[in-house]
C-alpha atoms as a PDB file:
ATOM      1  CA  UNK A   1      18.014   3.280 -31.564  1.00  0.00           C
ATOM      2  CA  UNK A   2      16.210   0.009 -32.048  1.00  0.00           C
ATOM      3  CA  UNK A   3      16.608  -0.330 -35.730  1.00  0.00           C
ATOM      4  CA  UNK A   4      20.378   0.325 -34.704  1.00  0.00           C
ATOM      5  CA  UNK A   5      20.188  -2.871 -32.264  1.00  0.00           C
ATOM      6  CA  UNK A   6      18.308  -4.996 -34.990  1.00  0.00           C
ATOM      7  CA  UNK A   7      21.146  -4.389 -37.474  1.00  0.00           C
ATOM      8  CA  UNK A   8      23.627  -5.395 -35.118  1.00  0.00           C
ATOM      9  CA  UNK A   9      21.719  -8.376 -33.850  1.00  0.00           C
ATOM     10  CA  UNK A  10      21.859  -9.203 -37.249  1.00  0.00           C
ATOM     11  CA  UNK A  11      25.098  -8.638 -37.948  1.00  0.00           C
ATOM     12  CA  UNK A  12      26.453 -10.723 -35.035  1.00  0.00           C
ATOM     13  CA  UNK A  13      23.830 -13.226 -36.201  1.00  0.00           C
ATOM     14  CA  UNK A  14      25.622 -14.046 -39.355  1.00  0.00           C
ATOM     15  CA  UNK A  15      29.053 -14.032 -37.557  1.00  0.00           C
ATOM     16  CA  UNK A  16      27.917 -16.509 -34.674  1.00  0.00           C
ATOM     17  CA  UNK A  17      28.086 -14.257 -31.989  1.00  0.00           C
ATOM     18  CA  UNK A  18      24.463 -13.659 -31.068  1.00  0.00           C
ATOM     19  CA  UNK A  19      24.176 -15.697 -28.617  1.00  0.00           C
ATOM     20  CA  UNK A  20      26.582 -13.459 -26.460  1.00  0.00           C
ATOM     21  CA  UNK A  21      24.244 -10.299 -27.103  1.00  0.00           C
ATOM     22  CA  UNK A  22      21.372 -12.307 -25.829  1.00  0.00           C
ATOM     23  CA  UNK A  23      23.458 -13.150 -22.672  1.00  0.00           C
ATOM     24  CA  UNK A  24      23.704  -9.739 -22.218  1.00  0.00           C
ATOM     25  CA  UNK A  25      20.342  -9.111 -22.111  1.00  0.00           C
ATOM     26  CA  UNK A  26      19.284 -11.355 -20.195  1.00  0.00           C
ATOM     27  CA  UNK A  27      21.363 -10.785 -17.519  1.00  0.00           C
ATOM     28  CA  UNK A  28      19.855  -7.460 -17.938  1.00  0.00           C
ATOM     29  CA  UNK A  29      16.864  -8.700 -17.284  1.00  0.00           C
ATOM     30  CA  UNK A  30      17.574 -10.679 -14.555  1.00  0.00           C
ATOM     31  CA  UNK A  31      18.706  -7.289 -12.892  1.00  0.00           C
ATOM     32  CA  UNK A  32      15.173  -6.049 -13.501  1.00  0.00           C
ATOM     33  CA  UNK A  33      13.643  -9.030 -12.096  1.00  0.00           C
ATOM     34  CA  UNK A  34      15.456  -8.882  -9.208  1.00  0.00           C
ATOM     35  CA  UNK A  35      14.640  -5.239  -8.614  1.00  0.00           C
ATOM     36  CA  UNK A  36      11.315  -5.467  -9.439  1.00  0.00           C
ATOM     37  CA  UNK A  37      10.851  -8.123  -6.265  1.00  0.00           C
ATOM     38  CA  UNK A  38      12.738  -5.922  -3.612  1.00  0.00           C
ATOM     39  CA  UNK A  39      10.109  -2.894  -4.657  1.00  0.00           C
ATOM     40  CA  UNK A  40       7.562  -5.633  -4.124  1.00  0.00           C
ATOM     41  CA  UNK A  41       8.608  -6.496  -0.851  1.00  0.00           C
ATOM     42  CA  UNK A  42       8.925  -2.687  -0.002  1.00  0.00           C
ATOM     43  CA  UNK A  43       5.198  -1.991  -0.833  1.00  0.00           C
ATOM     44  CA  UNK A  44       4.193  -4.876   0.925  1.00  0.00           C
ATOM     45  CA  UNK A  45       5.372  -3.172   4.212  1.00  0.00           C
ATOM     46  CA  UNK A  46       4.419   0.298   3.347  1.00  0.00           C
ATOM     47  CA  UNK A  47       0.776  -1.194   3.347  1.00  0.00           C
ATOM     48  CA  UNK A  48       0.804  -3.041   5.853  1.00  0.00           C
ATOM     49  CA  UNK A  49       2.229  -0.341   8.056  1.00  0.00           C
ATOM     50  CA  UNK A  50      -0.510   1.577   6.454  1.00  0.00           C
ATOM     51  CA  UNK A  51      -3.354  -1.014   7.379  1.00  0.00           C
ATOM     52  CA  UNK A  52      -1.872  -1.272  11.041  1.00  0.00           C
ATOM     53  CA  UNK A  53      -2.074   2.790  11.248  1.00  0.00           C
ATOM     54  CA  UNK A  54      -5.332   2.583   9.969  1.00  0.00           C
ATOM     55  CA  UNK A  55      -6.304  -0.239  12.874  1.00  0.00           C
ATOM     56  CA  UNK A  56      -4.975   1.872  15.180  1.00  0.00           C
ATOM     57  CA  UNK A  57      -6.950   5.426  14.712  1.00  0.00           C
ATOM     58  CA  UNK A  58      -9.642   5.836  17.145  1.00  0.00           C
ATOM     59  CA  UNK A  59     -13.048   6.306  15.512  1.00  0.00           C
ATOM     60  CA  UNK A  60     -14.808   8.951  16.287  1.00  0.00           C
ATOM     61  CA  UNK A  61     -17.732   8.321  18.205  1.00  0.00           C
ATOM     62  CA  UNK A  62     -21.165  10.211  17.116  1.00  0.00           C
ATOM     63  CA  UNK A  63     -22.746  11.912  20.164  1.00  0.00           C
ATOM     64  CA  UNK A  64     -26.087  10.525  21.299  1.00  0.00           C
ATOM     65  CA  UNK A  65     -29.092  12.384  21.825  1.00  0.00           C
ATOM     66  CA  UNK A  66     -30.370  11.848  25.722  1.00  0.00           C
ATOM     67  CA  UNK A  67     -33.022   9.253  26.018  1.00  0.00           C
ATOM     68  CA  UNK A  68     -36.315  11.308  26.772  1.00  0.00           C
ATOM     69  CA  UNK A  69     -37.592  11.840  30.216  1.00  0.00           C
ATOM     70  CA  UNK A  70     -41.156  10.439  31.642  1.00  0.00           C
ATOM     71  CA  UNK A  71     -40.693  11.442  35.432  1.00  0.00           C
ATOM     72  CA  UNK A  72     -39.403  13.914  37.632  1.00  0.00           C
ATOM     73  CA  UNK A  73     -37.424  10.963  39.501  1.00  0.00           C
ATOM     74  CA  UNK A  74     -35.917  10.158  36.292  1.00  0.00           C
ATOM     75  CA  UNK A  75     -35.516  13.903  35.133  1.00  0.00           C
ATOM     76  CA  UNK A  76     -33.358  14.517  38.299  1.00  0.00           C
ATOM     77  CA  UNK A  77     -31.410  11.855  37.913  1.00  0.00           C
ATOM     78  CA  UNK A  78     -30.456  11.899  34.206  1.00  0.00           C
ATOM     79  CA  UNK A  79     -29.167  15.758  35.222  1.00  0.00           C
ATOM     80  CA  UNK A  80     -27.197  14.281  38.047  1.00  0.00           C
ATOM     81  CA  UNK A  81     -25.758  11.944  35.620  1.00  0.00           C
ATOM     82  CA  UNK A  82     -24.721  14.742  33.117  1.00  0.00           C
ATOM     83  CA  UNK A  83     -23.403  16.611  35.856  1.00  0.00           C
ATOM     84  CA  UNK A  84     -20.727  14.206  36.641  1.00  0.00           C
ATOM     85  CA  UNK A  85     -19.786  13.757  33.253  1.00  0.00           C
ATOM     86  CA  UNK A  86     -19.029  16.998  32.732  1.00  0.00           C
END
């Protein structure tokens, strides 16, 4: 298929009408272009929506271990504590 479009190229080289080929393809290039920046723009807000999703899931937060106890006072208190949390 591209030796086909060299031998034309060629051929319309020699008769002075390359120059309308090459239009062509550059306009078909400019169609690529153009698409190529509207998929841009789409992944640009596909990761952003991805970063804000990310922002916005809560972490989960590690359980910590209760501090240890020195005195009855404190023992009772820490349990009261735990109570109401639960």
């Amino acid at each position: 298929m591209k030796g086909l479009m060299k031998i034309i190229g060629l051929i319309l080289g020699i008769l002075g009408l390359s120059s309308k080929a090459t239009a062509k393809k550059k306009a078909e290039v400019k169609k690529v272009d153009a698409k190529k920046k509207v998929v841009k723009k789409q992944v640009k807000k596909v990761d952003k929506k991805i970063t804000e999703v990310k922002k916005a899931q809560k972490k989960v937060t590690k359980k910590k271990a209760p501090k240890k106890v020195t005195s009855a006072k404190k023992a009772r208190t820490s349990l009261k504590a735990r109570a109401k949390k639960k």
